[in-house]
C-alpha atoms as a PDB file:
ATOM      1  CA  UNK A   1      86.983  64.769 -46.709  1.00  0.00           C
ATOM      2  CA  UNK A   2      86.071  64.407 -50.740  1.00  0.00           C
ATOM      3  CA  UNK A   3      88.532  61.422 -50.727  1.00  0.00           C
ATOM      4  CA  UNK A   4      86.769  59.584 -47.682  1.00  0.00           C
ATOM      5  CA  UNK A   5      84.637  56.612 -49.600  1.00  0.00           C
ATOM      6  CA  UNK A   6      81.422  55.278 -48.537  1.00  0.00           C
ATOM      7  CA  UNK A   7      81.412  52.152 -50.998  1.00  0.00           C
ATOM      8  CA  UNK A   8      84.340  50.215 -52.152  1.00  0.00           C
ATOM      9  CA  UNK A   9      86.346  50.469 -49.475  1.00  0.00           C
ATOM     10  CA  UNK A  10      89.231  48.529 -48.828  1.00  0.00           C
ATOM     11  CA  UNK A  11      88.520  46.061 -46.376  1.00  0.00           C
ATOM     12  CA  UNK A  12      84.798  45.864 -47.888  1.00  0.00           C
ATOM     13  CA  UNK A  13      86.301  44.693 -51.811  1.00  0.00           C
ATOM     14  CA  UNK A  14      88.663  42.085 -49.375  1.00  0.00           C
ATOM     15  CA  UNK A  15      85.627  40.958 -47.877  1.00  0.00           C
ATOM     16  CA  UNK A  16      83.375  40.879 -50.827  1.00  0.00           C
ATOM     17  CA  UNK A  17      86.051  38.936 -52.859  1.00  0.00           C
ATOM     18  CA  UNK A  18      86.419  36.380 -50.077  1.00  0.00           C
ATOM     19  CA  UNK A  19      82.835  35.272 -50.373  1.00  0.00           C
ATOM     20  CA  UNK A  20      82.371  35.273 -53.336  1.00  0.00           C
ATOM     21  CA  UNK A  21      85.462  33.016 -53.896  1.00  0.00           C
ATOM     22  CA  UNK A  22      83.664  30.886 -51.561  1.00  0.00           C
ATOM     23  CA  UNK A  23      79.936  30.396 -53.536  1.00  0.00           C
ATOM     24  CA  UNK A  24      78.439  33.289 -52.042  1.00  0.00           C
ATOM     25  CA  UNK A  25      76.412  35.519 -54.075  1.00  0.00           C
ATOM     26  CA  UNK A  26      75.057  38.853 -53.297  1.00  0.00           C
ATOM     27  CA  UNK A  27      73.908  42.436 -53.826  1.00  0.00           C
ATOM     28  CA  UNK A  28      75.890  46.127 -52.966  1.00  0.00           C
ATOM     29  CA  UNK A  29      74.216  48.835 -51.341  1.00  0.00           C
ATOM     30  CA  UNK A  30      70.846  47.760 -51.778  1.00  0.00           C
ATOM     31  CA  UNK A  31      68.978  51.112 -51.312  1.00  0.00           C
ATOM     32  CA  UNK A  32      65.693  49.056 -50.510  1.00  0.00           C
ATOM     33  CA  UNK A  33      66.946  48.410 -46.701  1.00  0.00           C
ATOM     34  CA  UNK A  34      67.355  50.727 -43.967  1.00  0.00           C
ATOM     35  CA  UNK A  35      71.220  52.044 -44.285  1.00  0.00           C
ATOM     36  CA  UNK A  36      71.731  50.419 -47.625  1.00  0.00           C
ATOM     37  CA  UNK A  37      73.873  47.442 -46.347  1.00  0.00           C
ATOM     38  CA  UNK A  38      77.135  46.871 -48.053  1.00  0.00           C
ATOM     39  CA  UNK A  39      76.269  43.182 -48.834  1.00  0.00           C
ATOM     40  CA  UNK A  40      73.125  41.616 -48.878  1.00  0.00           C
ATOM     41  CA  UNK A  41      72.233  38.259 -49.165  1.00  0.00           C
ATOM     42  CA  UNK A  42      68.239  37.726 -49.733  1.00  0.00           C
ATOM     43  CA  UNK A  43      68.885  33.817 -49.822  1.00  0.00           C
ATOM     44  CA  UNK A  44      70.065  33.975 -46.314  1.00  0.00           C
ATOM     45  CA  UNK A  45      67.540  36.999 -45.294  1.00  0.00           C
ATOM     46  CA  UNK A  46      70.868  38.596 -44.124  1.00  0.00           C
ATOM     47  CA  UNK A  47      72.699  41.644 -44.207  1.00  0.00           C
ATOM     48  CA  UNK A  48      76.852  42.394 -43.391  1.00  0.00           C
ATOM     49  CA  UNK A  49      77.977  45.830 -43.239  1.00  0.00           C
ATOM     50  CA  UNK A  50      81.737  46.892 -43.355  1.00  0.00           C
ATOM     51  CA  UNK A  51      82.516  49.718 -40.809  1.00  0.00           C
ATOM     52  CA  UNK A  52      85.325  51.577 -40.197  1.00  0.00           C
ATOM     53  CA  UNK A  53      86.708  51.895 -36.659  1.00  0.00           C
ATOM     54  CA  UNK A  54      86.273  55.904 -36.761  1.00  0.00           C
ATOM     55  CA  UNK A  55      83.709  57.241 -38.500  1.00  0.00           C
ATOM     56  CA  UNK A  56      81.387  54.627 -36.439  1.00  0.00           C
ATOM     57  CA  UNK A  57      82.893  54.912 -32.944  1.00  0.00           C
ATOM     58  CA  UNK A  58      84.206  51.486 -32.375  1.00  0.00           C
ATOM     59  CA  UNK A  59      85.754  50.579 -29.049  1.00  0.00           C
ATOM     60  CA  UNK A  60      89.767  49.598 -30.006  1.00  0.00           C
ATOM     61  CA  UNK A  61      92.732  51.421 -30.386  1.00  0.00           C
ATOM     62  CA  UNK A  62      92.157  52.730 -34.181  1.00  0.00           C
ATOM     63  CA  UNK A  63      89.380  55.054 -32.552  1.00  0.00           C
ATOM     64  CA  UNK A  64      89.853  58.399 -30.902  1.00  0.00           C
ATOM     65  CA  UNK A  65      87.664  60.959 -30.368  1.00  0.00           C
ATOM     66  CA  UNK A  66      89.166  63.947 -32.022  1.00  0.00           C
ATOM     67  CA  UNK A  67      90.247  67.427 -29.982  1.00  0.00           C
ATOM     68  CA  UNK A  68      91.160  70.778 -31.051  1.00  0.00           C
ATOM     69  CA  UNK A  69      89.416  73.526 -32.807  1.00  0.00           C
ATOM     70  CA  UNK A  70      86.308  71.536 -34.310  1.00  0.00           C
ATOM     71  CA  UNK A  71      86.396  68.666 -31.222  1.00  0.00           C
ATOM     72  CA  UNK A  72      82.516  69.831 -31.117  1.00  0.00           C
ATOM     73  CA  UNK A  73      81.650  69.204 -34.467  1.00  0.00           C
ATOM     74  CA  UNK A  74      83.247  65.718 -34.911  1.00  0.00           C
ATOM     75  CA  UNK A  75      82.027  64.530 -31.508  1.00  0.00           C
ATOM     76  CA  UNK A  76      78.336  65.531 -32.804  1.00  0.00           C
ATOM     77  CA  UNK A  77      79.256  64.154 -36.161  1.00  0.00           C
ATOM     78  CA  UNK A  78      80.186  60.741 -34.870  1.00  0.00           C
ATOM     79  CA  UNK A  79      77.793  59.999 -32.154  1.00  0.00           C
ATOM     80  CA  UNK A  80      75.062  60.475 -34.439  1.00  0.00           C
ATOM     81  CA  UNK A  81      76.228  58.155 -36.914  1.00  0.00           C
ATOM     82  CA  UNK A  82      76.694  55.645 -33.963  1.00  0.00           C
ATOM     83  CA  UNK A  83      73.174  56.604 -33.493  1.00  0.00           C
ATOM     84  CA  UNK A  84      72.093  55.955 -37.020  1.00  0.00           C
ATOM     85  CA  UNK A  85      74.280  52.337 -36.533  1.00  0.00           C
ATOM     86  CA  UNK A  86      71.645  51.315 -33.880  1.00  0.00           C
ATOM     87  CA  UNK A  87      68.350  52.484 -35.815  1.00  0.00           C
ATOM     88  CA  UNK A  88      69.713  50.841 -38.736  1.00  0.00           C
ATOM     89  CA  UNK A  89      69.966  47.812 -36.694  1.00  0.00           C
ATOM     90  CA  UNK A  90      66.545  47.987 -35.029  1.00  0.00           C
ATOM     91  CA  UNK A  91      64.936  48.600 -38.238  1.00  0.00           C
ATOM     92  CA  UNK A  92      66.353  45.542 -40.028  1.00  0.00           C
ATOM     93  CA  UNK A  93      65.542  43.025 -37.404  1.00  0.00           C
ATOM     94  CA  UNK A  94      61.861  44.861 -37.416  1.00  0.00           C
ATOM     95  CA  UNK A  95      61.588  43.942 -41.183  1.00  0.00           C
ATOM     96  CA  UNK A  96      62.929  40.672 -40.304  1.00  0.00           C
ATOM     97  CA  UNK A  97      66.908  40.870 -41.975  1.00  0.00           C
ATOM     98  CA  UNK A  98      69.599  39.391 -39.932  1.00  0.00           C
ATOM     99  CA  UNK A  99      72.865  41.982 -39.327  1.00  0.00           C
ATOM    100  CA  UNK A 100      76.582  41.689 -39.267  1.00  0.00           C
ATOM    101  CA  UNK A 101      79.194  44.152 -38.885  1.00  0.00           C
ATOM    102  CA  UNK A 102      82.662  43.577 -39.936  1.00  0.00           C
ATOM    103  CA  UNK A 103      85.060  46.162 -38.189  1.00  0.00           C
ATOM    104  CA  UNK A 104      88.051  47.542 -40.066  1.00  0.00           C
ATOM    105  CA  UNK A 105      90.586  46.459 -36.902  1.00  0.00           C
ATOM    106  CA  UNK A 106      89.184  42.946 -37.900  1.00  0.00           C
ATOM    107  CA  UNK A 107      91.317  43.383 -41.308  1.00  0.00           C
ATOM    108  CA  UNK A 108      94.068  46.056 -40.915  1.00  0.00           C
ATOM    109  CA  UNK A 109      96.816  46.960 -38.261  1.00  0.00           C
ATOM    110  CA  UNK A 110      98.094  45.692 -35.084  1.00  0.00           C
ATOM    111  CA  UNK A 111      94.766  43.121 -33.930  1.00  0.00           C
ATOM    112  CA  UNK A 112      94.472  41.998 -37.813  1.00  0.00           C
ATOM    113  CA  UNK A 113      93.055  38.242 -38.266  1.00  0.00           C
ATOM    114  CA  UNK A 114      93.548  36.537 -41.743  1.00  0.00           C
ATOM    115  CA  UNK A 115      90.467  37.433 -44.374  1.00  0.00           C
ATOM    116  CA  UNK A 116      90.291  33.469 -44.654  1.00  0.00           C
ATOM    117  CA  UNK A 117      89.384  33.261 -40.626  1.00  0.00           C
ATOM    118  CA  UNK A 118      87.029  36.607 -40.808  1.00  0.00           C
ATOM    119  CA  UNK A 119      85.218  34.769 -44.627  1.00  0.00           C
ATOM    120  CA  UNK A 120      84.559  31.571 -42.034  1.00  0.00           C
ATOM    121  CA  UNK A 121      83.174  33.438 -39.368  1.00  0.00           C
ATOM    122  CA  UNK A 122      80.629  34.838 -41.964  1.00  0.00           C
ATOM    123  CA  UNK A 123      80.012  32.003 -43.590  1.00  0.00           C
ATOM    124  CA  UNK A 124      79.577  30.564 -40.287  1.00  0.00           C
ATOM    125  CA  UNK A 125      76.762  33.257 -39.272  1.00  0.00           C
ATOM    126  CA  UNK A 126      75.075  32.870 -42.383  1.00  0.00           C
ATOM    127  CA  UNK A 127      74.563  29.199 -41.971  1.00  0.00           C
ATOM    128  CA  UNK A 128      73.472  29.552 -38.399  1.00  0.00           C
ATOM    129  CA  UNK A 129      70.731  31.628 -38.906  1.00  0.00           C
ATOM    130  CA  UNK A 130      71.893  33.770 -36.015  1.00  0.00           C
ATOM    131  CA  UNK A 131      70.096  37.606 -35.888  1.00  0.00           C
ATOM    132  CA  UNK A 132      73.234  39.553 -35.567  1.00  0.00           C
ATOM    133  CA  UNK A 133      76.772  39.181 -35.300  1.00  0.00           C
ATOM    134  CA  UNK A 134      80.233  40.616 -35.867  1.00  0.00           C
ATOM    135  CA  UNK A 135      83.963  40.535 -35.684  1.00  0.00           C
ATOM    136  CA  UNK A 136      86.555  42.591 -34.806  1.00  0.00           C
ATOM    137  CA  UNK A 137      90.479  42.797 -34.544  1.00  0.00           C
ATOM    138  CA  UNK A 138      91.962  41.233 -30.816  1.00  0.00           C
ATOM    139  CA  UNK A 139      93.843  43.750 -28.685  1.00  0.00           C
ATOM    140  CA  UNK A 140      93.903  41.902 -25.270  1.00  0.00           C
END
């Protein structure tokens, strides 16, 4: 688990290099916020955080809960950081910062949209002054 990153992810550098190519300017990992957002965008009084499908329990076909030996310890280990998601989130919009998650099936595998499409939908949400929001891959 020592090569598992937290910052600098993959999809998070894709996302980060899309906005910026379109005007946007930000901060990483502000440790100011609650959860230390991956971008943050004090202009826009808005935060976007880049999750991946597993470690945070998203509902799509990249997810599955693990079994075997340790099937205890992950299911612990994951449902409480899909409980730290949602205090995260509560504590933000207390504090009065906006939220957005981007999911990982948004930008890799089978459901994958183009970055272009997911940039616009942020750039979109930042504009509209919207609390939260978020995008994910299609699997229907």
């Amino acid at each position: 688990m020592a090569a598992i990153r937290g910052k600098d992810t993959r999809p998070e550098l894709a996302i980060r290099r899309g906005l910026h190519a379109r005007g946007f300017r930000f901060r990483l990992h502000a440790p100011y916020l609650p959860g230390k957002p991956d971008l943050v965008m004090k202009k826009y009084q808005a935060t976007i955080f880049v999750h991946g499908c597993f470690w945070h329990m998203h509902d799509c076909p990249r997810f599955k809960m693990p079994s075997g030996d340790n099937a205890d310890f992950w299911q612990g280990k994951l449902l409480r950081n899909s409980q730290r998601d949602q205090e995260v989130a509560d504590a933000l919009l207390a504090i009065g910062w906006r939220r957005f998650v981007v999911w990982e099936c948004a930008l890799v595998g089978k459901g994958r949209k183009d970055l272009p499409m997911v940039v616009e939908t942020i750039a979109k949400w930042l504009e509209s002054g919207a609390e939260t929001g978020g995008i994910s891959g299609d699997f229907g």
